[in-house]
Protein backbone atom coordinates (compact mmCIF):
# COMPACT_ATOMS: atom_id res chain seq x y z
CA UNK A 1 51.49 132.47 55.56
CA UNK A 2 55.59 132.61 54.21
CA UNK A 3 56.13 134.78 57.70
CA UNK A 4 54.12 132.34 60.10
CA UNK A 5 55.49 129.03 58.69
CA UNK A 6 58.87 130.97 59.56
CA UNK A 7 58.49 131.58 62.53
CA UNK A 8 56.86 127.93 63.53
CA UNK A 9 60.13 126.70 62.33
CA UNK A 10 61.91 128.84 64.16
CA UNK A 11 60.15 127.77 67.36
CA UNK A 12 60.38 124.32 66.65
CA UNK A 13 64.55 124.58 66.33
CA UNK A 14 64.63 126.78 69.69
CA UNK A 15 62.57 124.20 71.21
CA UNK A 16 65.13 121.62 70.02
CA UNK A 17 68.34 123.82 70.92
CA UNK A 18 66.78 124.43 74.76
CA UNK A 19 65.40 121.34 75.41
CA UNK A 20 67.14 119.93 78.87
CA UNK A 21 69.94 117.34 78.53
CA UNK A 22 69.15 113.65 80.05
CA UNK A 23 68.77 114.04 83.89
CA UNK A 24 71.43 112.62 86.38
CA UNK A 25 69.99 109.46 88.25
CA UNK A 26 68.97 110.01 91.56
CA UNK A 27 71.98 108.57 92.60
CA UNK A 28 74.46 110.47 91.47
CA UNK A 29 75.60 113.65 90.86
CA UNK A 30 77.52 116.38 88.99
CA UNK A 31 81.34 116.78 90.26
CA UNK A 32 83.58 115.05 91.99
CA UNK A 33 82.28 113.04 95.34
CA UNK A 34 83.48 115.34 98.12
CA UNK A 35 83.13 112.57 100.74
CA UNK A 36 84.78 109.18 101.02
CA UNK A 37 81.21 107.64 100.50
CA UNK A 38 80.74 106.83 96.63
CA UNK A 39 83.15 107.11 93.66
CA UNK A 40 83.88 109.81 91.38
CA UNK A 41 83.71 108.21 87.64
CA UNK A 42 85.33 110.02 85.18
CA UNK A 43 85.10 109.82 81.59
CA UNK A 44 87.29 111.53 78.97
CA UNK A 45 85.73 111.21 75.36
CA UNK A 46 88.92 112.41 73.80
CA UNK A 47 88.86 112.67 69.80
CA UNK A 48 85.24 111.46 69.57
CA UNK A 49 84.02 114.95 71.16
CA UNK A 50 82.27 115.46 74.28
CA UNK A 51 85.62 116.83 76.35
CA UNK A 52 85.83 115.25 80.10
CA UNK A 53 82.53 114.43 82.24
CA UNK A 54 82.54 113.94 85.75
CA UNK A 55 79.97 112.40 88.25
CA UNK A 56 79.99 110.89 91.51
CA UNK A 57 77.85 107.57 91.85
CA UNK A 58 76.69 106.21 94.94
CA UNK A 59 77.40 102.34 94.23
CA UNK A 60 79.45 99.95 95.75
CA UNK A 61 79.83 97.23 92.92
CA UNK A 62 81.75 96.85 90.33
CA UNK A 63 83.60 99.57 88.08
CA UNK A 64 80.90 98.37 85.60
CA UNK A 65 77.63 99.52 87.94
CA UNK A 66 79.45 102.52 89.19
CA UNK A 67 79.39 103.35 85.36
CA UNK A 68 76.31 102.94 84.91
CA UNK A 69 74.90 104.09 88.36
CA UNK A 70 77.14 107.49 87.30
CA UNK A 71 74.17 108.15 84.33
CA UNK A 72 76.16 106.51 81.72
CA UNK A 73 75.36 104.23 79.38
CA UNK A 74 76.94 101.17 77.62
CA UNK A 75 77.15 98.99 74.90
CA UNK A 76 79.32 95.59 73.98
CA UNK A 77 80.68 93.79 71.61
CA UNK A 78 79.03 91.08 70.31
CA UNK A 79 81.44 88.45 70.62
CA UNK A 80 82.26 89.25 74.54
CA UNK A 81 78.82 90.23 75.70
CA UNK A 82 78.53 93.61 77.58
CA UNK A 83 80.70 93.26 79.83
CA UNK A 84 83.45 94.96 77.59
CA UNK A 85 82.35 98.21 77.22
CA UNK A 86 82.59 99.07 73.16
CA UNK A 87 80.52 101.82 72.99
CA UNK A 88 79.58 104.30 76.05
CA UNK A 89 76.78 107.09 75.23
CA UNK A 90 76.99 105.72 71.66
CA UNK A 91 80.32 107.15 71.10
CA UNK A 92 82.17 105.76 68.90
CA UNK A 93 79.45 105.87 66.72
CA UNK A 94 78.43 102.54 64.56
CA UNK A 95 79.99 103.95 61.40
CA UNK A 96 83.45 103.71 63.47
CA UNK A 97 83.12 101.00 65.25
CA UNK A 98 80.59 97.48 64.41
CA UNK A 99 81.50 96.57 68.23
CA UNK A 100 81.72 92.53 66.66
CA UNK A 101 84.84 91.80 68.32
CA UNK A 102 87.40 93.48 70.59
CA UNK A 103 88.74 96.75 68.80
CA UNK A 104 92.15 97.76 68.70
CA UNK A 105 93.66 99.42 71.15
CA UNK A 106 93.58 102.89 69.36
CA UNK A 107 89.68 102.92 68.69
CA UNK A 108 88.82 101.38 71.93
CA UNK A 109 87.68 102.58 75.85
CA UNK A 110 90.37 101.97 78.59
CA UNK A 111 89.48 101.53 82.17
CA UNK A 112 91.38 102.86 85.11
CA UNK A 113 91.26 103.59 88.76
CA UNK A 114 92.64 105.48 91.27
CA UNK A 115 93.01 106.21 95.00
CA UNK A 116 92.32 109.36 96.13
CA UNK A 117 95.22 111.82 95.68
CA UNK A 118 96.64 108.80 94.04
CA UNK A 119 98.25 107.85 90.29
CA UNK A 120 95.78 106.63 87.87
CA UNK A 121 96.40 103.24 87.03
CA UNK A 122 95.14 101.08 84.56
CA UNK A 123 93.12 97.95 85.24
CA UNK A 124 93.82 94.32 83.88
CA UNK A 125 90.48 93.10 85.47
CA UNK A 126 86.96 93.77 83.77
CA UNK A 127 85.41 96.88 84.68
CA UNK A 128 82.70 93.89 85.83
CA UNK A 129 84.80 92.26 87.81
CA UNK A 130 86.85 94.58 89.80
CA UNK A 131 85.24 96.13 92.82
CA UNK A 132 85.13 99.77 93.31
CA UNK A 133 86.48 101.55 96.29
CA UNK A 134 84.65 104.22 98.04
CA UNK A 135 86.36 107.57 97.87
CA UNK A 136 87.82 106.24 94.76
CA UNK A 137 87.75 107.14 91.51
CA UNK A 138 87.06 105.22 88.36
CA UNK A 139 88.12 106.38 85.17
CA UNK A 140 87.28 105.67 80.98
CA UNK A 141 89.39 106.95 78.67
CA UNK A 142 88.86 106.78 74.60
CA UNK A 143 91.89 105.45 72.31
CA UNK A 144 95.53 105.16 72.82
CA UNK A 145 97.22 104.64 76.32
CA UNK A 146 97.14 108.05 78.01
CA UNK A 147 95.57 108.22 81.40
CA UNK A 148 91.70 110.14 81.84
CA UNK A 149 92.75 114.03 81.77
CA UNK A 150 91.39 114.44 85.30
CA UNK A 151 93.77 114.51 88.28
CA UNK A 152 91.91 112.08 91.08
CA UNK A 153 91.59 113.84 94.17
CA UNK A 154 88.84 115.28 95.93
CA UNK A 155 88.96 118.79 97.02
CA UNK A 156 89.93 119.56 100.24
CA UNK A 157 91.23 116.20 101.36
CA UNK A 158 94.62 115.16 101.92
CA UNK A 159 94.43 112.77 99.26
CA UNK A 160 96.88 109.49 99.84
CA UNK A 161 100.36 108.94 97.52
CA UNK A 162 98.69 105.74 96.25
CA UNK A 163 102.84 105.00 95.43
CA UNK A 164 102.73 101.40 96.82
CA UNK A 165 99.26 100.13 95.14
CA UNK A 166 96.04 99.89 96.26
CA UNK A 167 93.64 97.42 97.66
CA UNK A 168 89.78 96.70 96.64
CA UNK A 169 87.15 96.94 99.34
CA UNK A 170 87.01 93.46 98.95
CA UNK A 171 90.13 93.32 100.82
CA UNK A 172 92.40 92.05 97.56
CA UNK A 173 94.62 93.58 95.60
CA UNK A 174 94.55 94.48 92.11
CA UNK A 175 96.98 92.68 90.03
CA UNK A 176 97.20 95.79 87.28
CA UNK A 177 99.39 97.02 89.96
CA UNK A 178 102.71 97.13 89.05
CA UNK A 179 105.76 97.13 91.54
CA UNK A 180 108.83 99.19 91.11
CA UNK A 181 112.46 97.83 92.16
CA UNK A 182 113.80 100.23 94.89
CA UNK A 183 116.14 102.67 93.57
CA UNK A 184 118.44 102.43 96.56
CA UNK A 185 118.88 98.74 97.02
CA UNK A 186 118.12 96.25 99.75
CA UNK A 187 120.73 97.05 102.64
CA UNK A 188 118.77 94.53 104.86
CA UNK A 189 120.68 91.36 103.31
CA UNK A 190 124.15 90.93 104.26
CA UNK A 191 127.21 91.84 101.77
CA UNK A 192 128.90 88.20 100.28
CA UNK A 193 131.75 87.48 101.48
CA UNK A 194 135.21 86.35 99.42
CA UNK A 195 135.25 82.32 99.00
CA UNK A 196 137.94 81.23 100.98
CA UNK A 197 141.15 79.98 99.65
CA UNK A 198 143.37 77.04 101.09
CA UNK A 199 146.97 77.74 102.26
CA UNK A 200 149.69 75.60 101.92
CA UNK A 201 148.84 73.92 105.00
CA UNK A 202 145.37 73.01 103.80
CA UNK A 203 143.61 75.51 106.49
CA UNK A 204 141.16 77.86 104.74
CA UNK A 205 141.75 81.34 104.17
CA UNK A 206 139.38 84.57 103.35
CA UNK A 207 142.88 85.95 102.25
CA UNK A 208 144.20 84.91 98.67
CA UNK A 209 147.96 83.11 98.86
CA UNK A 210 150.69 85.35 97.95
CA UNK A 211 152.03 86.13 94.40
CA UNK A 212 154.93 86.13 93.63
CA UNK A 213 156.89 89.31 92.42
CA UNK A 214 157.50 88.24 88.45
CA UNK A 215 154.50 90.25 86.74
CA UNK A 216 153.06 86.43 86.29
CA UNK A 217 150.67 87.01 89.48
CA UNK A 218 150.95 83.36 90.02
CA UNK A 219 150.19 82.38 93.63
CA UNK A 220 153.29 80.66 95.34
CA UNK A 221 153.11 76.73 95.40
CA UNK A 222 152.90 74.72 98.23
CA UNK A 223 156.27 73.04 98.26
CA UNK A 224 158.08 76.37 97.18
CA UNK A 225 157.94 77.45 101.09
CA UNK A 226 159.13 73.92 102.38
CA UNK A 227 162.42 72.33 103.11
CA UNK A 228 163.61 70.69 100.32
CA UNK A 229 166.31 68.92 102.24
CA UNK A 230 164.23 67.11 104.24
CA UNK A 231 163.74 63.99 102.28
CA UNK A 232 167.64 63.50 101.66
CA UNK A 233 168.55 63.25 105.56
CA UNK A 234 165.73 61.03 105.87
CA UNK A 235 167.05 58.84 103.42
CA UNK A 236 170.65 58.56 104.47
CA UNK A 237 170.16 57.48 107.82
CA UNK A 238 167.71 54.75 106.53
CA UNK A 239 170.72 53.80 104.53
CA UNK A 240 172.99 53.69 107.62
CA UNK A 241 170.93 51.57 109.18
CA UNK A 242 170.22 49.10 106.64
CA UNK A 243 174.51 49.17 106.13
CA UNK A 244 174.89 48.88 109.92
CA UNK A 245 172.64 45.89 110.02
CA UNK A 246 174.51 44.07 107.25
CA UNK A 247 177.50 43.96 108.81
CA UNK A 248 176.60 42.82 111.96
CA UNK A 249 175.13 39.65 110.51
CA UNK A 250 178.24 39.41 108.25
CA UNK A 251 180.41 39.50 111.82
CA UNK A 252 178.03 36.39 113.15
CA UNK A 253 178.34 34.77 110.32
CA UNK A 254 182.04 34.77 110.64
CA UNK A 255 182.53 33.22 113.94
CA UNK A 256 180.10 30.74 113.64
CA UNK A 257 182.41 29.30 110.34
CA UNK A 258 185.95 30.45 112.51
């Protein structure tokens, strides 16, 4: 009796062990997508076990259907609703995480996407409100900042550099994506020039007036390059005149009175 309840057990725990994991939907499937029609979701558990799973879903929603098309499911918190993704295949477990509000960063799911051959990137929009794009790749990955540990291209294809963003099949672009200053400079704009200086004639100048040659560097004034002469002769023959005129009325005056 000892021998068969033994080996019952037994066959009850190999049962367990060998009993097939939870089918892939119908529409999708194990792997990467190896067309540009539907999007490979990745999804790295990370410390809460479960290593990297990849499908490719055959959706053209949001990140948040393509999750779910992919064969995954999802749970949210209760203060945003389910569209924040708390929980996905019950991991983290409830003893981690209550899912009442928005965890921290370290304990909680980030949501990224990707361009084919392209840089993962991480999304500021909702997983329910971004658009996926087919031949994309959507990725979830648990706690911290780092990136899913899957590179995002499909094999076989040339892939794109993804360097200068990416748009949504909607036709907008995401605004997680962040633009890098060029490392060489706009050469299309046109150098500045010098502002111009006045001379001592008042006529502007792109060059500076000259210094003068005392270690003081300070430019030469205006009336040090004139004539300073000039007013003098100008006044004594105004005084000439004025003496000239004098004594020709003083001469009149004389023979009117003689």
């Amino acid at each position: 009796m000892i021998r068969f309840l033994r080996l019952l057990a037994a066959s009850v725990l190999a049962g367990v062990l060998l009993a097939p994991q939870a089918p892939v939907p119908a529409q999708a499937a194990n792997g990467a997508c190896t067309s540009a029609n539907g999007v490979t979701v990745v999804v790295s558990f990370g410390s809460l076990g479960g290593g990297t799973v990849v499908r490719c879903a055959n959706t053209s929603g949001s990140g948040l259907d393509a999750l779910h098309v992919a064969g995954f499911s999802t749970t949210g918190t209760q203060r945003d609703g389910a569209g924040f993704v708390c929980r996905i295949n019950g991991k983290p477990g409830a003893g981690d995480e209550n899912c009442a509000n928005t965890p921290p960063t370290s304990s909680s799911w980030r949501y990224w996407y990707a361009a084919n051959g392209g840089p993962w990137k991480f999304s500021q929009s909702g997983a329910g409100d971004r658009k996926v794009t087919q031949g994309g790749f959507e990725g979830w990955s648990f706690g911290g900042s780092s990136a899913p540990g899957y590179a995002p291209k499909r094999s076989g294809s040339s892939g794109s550099s993804g360097s200068s963003g990416s748009s949504d099949s909607s036709g907008s672009t995401d605004d997680s994506v962040l633009k890098n200053p060029s490392s060489t400079g706009d050469t299309s704009l046109p150098k500045p020039k010098p502002r111009a200086q006045k001379t001592a004639a008042g006529v502007p100048s792109d060059e500076a007036p000259p210094e003068r040659d005392d270690g003081n560097s300070r430019p030469v004034a205006a009336e040090d390059s004139g004539n300073s002469a000039g007013p003098w002769v100008a006044g004594g023959i105004l005084l000439a005149l004025l003496v000239g005129v004098v004594a020709t009325q003083a001469r009149r005056a004389r023979r009117r009175t003689g």
